[in-house]
Protein backbone atom coordinates (compact mmCIF):
# COMPACT_ATOMS: atom_id res chain seq x y z
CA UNK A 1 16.93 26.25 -11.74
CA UNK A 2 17.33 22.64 -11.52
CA UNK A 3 14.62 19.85 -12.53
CA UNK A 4 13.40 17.35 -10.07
CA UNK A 5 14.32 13.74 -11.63
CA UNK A 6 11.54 11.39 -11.91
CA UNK A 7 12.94 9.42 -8.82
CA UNK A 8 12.08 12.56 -6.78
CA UNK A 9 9.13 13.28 -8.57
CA UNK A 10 7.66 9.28 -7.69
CA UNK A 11 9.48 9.95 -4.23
CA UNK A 12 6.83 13.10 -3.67
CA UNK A 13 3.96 11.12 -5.05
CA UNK A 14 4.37 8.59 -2.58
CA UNK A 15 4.59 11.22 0.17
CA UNK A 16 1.19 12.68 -1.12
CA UNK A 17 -0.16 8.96 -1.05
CA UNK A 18 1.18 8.06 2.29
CA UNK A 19 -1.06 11.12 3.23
CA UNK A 20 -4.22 10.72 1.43
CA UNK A 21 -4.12 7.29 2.89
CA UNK A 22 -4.19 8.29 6.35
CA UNK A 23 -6.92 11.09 5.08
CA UNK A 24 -9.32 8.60 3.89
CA UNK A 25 -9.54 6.67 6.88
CA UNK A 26 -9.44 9.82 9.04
CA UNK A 27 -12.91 11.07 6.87
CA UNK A 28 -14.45 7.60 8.29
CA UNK A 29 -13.40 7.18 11.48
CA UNK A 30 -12.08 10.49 13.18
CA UNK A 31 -8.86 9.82 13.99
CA UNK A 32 -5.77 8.37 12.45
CA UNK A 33 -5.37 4.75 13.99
CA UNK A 34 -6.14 2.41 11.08
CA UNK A 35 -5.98 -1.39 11.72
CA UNK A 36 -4.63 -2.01 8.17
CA UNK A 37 -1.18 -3.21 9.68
CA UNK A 38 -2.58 -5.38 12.23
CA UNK A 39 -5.40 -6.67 9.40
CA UNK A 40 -2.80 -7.95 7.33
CA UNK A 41 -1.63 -10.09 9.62
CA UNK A 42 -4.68 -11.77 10.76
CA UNK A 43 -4.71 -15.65 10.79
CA UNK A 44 -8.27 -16.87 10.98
CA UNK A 45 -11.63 -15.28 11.15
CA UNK A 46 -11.96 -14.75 14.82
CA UNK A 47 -8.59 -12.06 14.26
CA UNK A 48 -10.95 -9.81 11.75
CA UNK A 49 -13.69 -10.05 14.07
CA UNK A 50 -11.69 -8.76 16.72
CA UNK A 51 -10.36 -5.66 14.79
CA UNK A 52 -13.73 -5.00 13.14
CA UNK A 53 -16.17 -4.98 16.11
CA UNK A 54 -16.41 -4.06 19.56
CA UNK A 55 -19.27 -5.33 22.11
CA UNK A 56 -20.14 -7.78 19.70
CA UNK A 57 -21.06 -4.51 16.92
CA UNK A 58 -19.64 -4.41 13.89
CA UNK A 59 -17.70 -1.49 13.19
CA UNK A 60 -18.67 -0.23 9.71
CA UNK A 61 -16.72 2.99 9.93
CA UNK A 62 -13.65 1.43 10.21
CA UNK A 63 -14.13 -0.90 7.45
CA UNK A 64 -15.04 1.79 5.13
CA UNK A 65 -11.81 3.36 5.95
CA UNK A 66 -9.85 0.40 5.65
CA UNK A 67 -10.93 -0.25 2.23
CA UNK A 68 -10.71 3.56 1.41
CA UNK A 69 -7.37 2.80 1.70
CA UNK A 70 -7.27 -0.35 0.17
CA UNK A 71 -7.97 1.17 -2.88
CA UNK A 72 -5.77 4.71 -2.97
CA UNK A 73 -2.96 1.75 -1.86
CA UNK A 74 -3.29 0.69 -5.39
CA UNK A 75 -1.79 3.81 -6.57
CA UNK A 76 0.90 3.94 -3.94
CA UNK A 77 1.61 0.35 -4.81
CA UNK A 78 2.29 1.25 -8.82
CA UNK A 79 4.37 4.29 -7.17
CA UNK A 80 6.34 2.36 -5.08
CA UNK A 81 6.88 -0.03 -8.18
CA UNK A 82 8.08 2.78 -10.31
CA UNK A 83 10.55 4.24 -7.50
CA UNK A 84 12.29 0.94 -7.35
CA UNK A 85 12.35 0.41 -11.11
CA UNK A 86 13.99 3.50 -11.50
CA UNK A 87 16.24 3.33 -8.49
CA UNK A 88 17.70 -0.16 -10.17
CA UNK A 89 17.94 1.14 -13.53
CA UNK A 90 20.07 3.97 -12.76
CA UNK A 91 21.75 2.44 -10.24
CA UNK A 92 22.24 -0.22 -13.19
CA UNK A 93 23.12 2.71 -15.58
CA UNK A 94 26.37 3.80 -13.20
CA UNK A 95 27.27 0.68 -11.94
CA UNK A 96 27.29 -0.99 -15.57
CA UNK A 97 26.28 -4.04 -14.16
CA UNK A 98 23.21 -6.05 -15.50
CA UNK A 99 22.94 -7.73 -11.90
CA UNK A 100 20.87 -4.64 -11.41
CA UNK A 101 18.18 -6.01 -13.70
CA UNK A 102 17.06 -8.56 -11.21
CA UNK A 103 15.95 -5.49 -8.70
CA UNK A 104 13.75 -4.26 -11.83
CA UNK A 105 12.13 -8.07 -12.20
CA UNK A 106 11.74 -8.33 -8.56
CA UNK A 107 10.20 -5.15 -8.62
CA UNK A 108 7.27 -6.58 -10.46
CA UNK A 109 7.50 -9.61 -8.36
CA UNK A 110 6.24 -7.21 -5.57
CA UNK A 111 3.84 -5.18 -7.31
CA UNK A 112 2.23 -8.57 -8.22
CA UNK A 113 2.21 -9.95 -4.71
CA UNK A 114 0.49 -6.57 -3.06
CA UNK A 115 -2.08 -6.75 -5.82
CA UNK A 116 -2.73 -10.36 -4.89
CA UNK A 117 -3.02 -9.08 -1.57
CA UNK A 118 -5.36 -5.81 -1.78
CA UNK A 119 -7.92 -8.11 -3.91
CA UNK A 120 -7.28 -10.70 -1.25
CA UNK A 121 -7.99 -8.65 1.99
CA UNK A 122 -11.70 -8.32 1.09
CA UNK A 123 -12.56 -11.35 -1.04
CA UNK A 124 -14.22 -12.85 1.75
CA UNK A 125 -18.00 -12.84 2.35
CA UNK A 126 -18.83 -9.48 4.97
CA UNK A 127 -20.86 -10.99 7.70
């Protein structure tokens, strides 16, 4: 019987994230459509109070939920990180080129950035 490698193994994990992502939110709210997507790409405070309340009531269901899965995200992020590091190195170990290396660094690059942005997405004051 043959052995999953640890590309497939990550690979599942992020499945299982993916899914416990849209779990956590569903346990708040009741149904699947999360506003993470569109909260990232808010520009000012009047786009978060649009996504967050409705007839001018702030919806604290959905918040929970978002940051529910603001915080399994960290997981999937250091997933993510380790399917790409892998991915480069043995795509590095084949090729036998160290070009390859700068996929691994950039890897971190974008771990580093998401971080910045899950602490970032609820630094600001809840009103």
């Amino acid at each position: 019987m043959k052995h999953l490698s640890s590309v497939q193994y990550v690979a599942i994990g992020l499945i299982i994230l993916s899914l416990l992502m849209n779990y956590a939110y569903f346990r708040q709210v009741g149904n699947f459509n999360s506003p993470i997507i569109e909260y990232e790409f808010v520009k000012n405070e009047q786009d978060v109070k649009n996504i967050f309340t409705e007839n001018s009531e702030f919806k604290k269901a959905e918040l929970k939920g978002v940051r529910d899965q603001n915080i399994i995200d960290y997981a999937y992020m250091l997933f993510y990180t380790a399917l790409l590091i892998l991915s480069f190195h043995n795509i590095r170990m084949t090729e036998k080129k160290n070009i390859y290396v700068l996929g691994v660094i950039f890897s971190f690059i974008a771990l580093a950035g998401d971080i910045i942005e899950n602490i970032q997405m609820f630094s600001h004051r809840q009103t």
